[in-house]
Protein backbone atom coordinates (compact mmCIF):
# COMPACT_ATOMS: atom_id res chain seq x y z
CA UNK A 1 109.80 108.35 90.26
CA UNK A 2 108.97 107.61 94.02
CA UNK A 3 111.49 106.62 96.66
CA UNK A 4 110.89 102.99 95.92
CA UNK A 5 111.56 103.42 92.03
CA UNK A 6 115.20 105.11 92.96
CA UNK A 7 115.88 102.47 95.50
CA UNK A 8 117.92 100.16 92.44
CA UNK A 9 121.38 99.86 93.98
CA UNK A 10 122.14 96.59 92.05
CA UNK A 11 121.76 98.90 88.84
CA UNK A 12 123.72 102.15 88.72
CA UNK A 13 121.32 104.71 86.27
CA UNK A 14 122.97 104.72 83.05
CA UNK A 15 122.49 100.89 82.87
CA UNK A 16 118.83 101.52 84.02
CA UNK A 17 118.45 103.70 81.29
CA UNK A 18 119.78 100.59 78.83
CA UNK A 19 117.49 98.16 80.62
CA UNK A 20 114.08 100.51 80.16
CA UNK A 21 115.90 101.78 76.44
CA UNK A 22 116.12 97.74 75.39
CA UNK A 23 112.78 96.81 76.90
CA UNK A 24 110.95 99.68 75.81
CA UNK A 25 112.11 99.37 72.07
CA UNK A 26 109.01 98.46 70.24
CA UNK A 27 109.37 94.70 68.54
CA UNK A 28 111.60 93.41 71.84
CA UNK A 29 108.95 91.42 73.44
CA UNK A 30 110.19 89.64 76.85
CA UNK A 31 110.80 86.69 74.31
CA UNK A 32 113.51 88.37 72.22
CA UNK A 33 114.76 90.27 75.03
CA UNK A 34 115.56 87.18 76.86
CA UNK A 35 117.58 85.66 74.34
CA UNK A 36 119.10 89.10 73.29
CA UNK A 37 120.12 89.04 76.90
CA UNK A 38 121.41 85.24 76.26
CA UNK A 39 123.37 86.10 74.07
CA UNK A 40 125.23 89.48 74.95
CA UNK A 41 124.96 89.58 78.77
CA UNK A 42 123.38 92.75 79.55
CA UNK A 43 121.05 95.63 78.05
CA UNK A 44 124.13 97.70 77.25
CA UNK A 45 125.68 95.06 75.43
CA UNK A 46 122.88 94.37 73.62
CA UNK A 47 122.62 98.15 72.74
CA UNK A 48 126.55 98.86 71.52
CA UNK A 49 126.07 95.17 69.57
CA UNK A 50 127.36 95.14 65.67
CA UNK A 51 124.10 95.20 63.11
CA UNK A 52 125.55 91.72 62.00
CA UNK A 53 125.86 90.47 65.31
CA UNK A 54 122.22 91.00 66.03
CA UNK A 55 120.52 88.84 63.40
CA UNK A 56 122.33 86.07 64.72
CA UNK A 57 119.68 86.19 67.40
CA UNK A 58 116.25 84.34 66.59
CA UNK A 59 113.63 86.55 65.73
CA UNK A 60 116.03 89.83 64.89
CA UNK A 61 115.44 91.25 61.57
CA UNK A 62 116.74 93.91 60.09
CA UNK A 63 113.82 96.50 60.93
CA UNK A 64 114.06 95.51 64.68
CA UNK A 65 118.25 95.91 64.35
CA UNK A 66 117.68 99.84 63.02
CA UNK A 67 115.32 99.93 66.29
CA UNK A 68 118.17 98.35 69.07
CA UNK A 69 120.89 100.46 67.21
CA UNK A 70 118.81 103.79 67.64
CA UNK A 71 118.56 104.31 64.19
CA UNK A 72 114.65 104.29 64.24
CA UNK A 73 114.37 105.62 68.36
CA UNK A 74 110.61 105.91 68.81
CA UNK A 75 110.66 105.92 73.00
CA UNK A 76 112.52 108.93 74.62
CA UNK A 77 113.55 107.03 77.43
CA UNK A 78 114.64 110.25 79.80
CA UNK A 79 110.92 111.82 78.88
CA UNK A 80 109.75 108.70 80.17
CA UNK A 81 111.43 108.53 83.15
CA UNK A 82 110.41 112.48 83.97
CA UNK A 83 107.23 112.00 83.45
CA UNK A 84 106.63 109.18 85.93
CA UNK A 85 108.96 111.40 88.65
CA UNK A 86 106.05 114.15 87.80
CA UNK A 87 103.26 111.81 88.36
CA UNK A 88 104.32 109.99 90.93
CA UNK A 89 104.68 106.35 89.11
CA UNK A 90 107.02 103.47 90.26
CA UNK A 91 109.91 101.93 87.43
CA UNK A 92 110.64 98.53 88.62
CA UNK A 93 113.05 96.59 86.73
CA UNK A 94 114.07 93.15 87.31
CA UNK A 95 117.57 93.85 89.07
CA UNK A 96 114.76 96.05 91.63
CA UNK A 97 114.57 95.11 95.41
CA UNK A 98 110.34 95.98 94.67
CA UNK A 99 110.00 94.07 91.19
CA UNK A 100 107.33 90.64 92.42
CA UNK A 101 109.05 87.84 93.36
CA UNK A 102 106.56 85.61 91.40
CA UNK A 103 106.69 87.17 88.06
CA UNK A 104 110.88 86.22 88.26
CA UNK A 105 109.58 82.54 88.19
CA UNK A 106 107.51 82.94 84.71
CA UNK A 107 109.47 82.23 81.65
CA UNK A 108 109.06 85.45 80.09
CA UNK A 109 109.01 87.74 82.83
CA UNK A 110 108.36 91.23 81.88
CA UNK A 111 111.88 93.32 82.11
CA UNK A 112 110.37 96.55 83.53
CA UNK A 113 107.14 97.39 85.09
CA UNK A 114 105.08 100.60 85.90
CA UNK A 115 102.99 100.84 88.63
CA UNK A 116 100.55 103.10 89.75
CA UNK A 117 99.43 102.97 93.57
CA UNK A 118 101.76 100.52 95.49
CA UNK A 119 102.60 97.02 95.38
CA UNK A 120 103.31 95.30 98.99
CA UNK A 121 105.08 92.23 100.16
CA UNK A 122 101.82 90.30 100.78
CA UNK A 123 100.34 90.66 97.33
CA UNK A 124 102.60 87.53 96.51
CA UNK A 125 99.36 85.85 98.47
CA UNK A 126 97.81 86.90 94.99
CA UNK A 127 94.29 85.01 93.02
CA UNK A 128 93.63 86.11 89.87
CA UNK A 129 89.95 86.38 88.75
CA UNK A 130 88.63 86.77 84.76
CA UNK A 131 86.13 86.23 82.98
CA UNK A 132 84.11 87.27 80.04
CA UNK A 133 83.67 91.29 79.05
CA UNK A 134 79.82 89.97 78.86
CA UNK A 135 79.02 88.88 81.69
CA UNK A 136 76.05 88.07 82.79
CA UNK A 137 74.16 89.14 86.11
CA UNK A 138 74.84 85.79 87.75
CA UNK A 139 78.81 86.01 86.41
CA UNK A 140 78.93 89.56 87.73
CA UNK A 141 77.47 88.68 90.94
CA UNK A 142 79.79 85.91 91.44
CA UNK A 143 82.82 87.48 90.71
CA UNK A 144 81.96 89.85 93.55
CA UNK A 145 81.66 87.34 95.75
CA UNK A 146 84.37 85.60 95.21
CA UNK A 147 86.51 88.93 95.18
CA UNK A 148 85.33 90.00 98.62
CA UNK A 149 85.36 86.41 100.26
CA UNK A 150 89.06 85.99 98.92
CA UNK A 151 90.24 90.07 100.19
CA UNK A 152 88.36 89.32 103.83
CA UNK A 153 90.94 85.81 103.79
CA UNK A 154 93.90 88.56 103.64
CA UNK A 155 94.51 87.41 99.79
CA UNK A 156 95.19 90.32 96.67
CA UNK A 157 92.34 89.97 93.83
CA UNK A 158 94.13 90.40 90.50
CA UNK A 159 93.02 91.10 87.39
CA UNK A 160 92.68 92.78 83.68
CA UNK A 161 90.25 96.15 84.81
CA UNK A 162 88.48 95.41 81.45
CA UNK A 163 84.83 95.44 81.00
CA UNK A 164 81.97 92.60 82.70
CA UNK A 165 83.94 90.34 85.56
CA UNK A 166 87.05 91.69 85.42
CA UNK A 167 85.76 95.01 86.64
CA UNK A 168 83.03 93.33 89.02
CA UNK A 169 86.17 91.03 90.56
CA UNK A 170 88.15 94.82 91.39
CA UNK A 171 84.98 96.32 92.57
CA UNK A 172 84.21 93.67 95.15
CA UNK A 173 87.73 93.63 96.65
CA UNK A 174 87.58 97.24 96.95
CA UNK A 175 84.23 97.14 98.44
CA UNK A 176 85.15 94.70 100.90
CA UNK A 177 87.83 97.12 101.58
CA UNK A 178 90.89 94.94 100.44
CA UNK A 179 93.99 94.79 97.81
CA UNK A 180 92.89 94.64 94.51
CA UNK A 181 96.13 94.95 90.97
CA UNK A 182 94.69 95.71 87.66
CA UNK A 183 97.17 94.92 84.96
CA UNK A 184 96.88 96.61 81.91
CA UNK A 185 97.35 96.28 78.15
CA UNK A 186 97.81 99.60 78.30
CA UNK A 187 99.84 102.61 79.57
CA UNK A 188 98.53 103.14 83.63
CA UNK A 189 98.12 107.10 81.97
CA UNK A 190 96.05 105.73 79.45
CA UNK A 191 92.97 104.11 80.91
CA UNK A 192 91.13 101.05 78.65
CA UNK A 193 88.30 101.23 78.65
CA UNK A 194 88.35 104.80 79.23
CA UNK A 195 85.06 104.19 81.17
CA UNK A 196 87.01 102.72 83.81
CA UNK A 197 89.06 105.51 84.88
CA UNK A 198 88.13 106.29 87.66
CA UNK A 199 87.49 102.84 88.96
CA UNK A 200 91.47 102.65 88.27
CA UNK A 201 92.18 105.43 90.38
CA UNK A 202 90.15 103.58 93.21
CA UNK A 203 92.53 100.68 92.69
CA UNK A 204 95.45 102.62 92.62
CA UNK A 205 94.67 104.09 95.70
CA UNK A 206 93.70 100.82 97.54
CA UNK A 207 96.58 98.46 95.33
CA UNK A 208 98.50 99.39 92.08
CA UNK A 209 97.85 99.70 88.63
CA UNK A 210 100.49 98.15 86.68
CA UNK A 211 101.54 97.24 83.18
CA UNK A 212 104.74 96.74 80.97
CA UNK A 213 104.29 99.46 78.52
CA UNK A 214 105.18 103.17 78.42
CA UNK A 215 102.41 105.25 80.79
CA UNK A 216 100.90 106.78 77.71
CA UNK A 217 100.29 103.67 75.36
CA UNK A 218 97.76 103.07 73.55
CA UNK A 219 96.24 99.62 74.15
CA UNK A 220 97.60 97.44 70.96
CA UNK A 221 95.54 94.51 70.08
CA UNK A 222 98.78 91.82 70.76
CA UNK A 223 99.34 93.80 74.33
CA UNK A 224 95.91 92.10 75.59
CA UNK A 225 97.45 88.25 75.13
CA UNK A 226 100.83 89.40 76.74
CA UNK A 227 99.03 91.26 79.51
CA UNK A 228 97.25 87.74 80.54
CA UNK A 229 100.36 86.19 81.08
CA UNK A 230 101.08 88.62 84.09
CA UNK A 231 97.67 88.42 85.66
CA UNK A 232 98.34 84.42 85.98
CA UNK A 233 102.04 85.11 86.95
CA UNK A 234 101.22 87.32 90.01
CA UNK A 235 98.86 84.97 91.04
CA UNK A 236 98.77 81.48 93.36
CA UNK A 237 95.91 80.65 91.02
CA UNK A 238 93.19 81.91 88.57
CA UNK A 239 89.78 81.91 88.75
CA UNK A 240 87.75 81.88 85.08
CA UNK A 241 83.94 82.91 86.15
CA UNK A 242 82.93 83.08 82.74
CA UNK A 243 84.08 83.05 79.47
CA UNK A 244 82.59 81.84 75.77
CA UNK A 245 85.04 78.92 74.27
CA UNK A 246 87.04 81.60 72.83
CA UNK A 247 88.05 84.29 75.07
CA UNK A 248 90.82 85.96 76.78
CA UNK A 249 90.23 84.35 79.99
CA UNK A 250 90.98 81.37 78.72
CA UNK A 251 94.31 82.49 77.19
CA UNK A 252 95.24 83.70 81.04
CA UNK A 253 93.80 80.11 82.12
CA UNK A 254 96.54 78.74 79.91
CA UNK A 255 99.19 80.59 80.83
CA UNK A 256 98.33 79.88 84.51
CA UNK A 257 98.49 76.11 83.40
CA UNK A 258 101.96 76.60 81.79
CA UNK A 259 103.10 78.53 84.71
CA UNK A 260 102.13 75.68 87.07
CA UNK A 261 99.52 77.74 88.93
CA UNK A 262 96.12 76.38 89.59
CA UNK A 263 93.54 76.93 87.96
CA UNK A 264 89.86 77.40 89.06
CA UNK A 265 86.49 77.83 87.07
CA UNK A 266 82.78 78.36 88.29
CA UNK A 267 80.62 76.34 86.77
CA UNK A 268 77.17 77.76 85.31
CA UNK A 269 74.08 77.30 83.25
CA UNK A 270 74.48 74.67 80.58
CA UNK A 271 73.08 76.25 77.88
CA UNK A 272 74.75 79.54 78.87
CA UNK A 273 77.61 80.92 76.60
CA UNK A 274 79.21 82.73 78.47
CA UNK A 275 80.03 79.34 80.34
CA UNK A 276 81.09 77.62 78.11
CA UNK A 277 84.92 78.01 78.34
CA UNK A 278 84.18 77.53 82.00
CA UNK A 279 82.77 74.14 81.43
CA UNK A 280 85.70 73.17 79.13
CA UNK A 281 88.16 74.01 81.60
CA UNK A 282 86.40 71.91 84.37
CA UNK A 283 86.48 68.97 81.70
CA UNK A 284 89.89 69.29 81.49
CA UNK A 285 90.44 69.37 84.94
CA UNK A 286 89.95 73.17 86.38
CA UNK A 287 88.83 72.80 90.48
CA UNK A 288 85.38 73.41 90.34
CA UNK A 289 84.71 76.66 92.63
CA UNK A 290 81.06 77.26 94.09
CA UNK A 291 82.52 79.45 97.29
CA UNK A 292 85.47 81.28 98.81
CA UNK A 293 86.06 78.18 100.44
CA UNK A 294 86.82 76.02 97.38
CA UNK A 295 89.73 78.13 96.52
CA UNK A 296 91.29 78.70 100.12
CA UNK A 297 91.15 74.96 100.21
CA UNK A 298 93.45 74.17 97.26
CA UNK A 299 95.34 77.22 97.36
CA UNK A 300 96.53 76.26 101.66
CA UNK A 301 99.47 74.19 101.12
CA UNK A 302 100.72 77.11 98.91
CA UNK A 303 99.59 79.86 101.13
CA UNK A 304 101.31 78.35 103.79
CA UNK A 305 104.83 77.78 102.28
CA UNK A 306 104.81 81.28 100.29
CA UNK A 307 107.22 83.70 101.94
CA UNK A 308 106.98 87.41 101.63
CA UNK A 309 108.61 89.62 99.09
CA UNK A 310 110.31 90.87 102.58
CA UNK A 311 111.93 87.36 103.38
CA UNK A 312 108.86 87.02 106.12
CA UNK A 313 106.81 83.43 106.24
CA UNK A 314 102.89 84.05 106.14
CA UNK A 315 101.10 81.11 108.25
CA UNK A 316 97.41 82.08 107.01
CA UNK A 317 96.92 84.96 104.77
CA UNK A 318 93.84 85.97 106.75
CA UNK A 319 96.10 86.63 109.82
CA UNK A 320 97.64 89.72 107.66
CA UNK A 321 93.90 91.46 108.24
CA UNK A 322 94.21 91.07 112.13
CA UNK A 323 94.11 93.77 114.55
CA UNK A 324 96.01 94.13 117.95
CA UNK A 325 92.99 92.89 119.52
CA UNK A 326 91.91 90.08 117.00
CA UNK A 327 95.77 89.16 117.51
CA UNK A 328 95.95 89.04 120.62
CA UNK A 329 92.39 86.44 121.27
CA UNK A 330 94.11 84.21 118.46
CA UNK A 331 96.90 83.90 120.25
CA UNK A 332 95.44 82.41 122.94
CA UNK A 333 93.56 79.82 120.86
CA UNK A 334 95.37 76.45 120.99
CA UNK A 335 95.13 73.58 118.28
CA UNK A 336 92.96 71.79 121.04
CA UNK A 337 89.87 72.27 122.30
CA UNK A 338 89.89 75.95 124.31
CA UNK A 339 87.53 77.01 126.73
CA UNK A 340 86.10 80.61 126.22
CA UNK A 341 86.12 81.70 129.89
CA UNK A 342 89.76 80.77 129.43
CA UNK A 343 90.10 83.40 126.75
CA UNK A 344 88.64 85.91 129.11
CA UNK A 345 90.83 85.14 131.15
CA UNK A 346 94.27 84.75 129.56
CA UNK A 347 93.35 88.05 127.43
CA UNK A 348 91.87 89.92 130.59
CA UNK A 349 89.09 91.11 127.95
CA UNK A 350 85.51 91.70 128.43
CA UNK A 351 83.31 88.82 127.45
CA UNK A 352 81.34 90.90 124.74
CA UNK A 353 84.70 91.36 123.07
CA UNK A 354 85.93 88.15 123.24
CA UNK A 355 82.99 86.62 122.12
CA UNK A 356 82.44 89.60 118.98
CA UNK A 357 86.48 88.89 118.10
CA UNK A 358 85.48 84.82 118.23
CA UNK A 359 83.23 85.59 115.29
CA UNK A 360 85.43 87.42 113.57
CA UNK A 361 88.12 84.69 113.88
CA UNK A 362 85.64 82.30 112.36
CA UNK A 363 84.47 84.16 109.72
CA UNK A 364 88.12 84.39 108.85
CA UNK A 365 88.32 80.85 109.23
CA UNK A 366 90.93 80.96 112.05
CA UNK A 367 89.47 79.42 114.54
CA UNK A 368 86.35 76.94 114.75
CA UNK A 369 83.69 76.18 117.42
CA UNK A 370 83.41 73.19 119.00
CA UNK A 371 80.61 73.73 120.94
CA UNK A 372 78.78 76.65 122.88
CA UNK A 373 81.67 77.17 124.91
CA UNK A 374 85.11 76.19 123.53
CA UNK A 375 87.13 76.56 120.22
CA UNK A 376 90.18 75.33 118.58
CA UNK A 377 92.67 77.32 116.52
CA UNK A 378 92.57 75.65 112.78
């Protein structure tokens, strides 16, 4: 475990170890553990809990009370734990300073999470972007689009690293050199596809790699459905680029909806299949997204009032990208009309750079020009 995975004051280690012990018992889904937790208090209650008291709780039969009451131990917990020290992987549970701040809003949030790579304050300025493991050329080429438009505004991409737009969405944020978080259904040791290894390790090195289950796990088919719920949780809103009428990316659309995130889709061909589910959602009221734009739109208000996991307030997630320099010109951009030559002058910077830092201010979508020679700070 890394520095930030033994930074857990509010939860001395032996009660850590009932936390990851009660979470990672196989049938406690964050469903039962929450009313487990309801009803006993704490992990460790749950844990030293009679047999009879147990099946009181919805959902607790007697196979799953063997499992709580370490009859039927399948997890080592301590192995665990040793083997994410040795490979350098984070344990966040929810009494963590580092767990995300949005996925305590979600109903079932997940009661411990490994990550591989590093999570950051500002990936709670998060959009979420499935689709379809077929996707077509157009669907592929859009999600990369979108990916790198959405990383060059200063926002995280999210999404499921699985085959067709979900790997196209991490592979343009990482080519436009921003954040991109892959949750799995899967242990982050245990790669699914396996095809996409090493595109994981790209994203672990440039964002994390997280998921819910032990590092080694295999990817169970009822993991997949669970693991949706946390792409639409860590994210202001989701964007579906394609998917058939019945498809995963829908499920995630769905739990974005319950979650009260927004929820995007990009229209496509109408006799397409792979569009379908796309259309559906726009029928049922999905924000129809043709650029970058459409989604900065919608998601501003939020953007705007999100604070930080660090307590800080974010005015425009695209200021998070800015250098000194970029700073420093934007800062002398009023909400009125501003004359260049006054830039050069309050900044005491060469026109060339003013003028190259302008564009990059615009193409950020900082600043706008009014004419030839003045701009205004948006």
């Amino acid at each position: 475990m890394t520095d930030a995975a033994h930074d857990h004051d509010e939860c001395s280690e032996d009660s850590r170890i009932d936390v990851l012990r009660l979470c990672l018992t196989p049938g406690v889904g964050p469903t039962i553990r929450g009313r487990l937790l309801e009803r006993f208090g704490s992990a460790r209650a749950v844990l030293a809990a009679a047999p009879s008291e147990l099946r009181e709780v919805q959902g607790v039969g007697p196979k799953l009370v063997h499992k709580i009451a370490g009859d039927d131990r399948e997890i080592d917990v301590e192995a665990e734990i040793a083997l994410c020290q040795e490979r350098g992987i984070d344990i966040f549970t929810e009494a963590d300073a580092g767990y995300p701040r949005p996925l305590r809003e979600i109903h079932d949030p997940p009661g411990v999470l490994f990550v591989r790579g590093k999570m950051k304050p500002d990936d709670v300025l998060a959009v979420g972007i499935v689709g379809t493991r077929h996707g077509t050329q157009y669907g592929l080429r859009q999600a990369e689009r979108l990916a790198g438009g959405l990383v060059r505004a200063g926002l995280t991409v999210i999404s499921g690293l699985a085959r067709g737009i979900d790997a196209a969405a991490h592979r343009g944020a990482l080519a436009a050199g921003g954040r991109t978080i892959a949750v799995l259904a899967s242990g982050v040791l245990n790669i699914y596809p396996p095809e996409h290894d090493e595109l994981a390790a790209e994203v672990a090195a440039q964002g994390a790699v997280i998921s819910e289950a032990p590092p080694r796990s295999e990817p169970l088919a009822g993991m997949f459905p669970q693991r949706n719920r946390l792409i639409s949780g860590l994210s202001l809103g989701v964007v579906v680029v394609e998917a058939a009428e019945r498809s995963g990316a829908l499920i995630t659309a769905h739990h974005a909806m319950e979650q009260g995130r927004e929820v995007f889709a990009v229209p496509g061909n109408v006799d397409s299949r792979a569009s379908r589910g796309c259309h559906r959602l726009l029928r049922d009221g999905a924000k129809l997204v043709e650029s970058v734009d459409d989604v900065l739109e919608e998601l501003g208000p939020l953007v705007e009032a999100a604070p930080r996991d660090d307590g800080q307030m974010i005015h425009h997630p695209a200021e998070l990208l800015l250098n000194e320099l970029e700073q420093q010109v934007l800062a002398a951009v009023h909400t009125e009309a501003t004359p260049i030559d006054q830039l050069v002058v309050d900044t005491g910077l060469p026109v060339p750079q003013v003028l190259s830092t302008i564009s990059v201010l615009e193409m950020r979508r900082l600043i706008r020009r009014l004419s030839g020679t003045t701009v205004i700070r948006l």
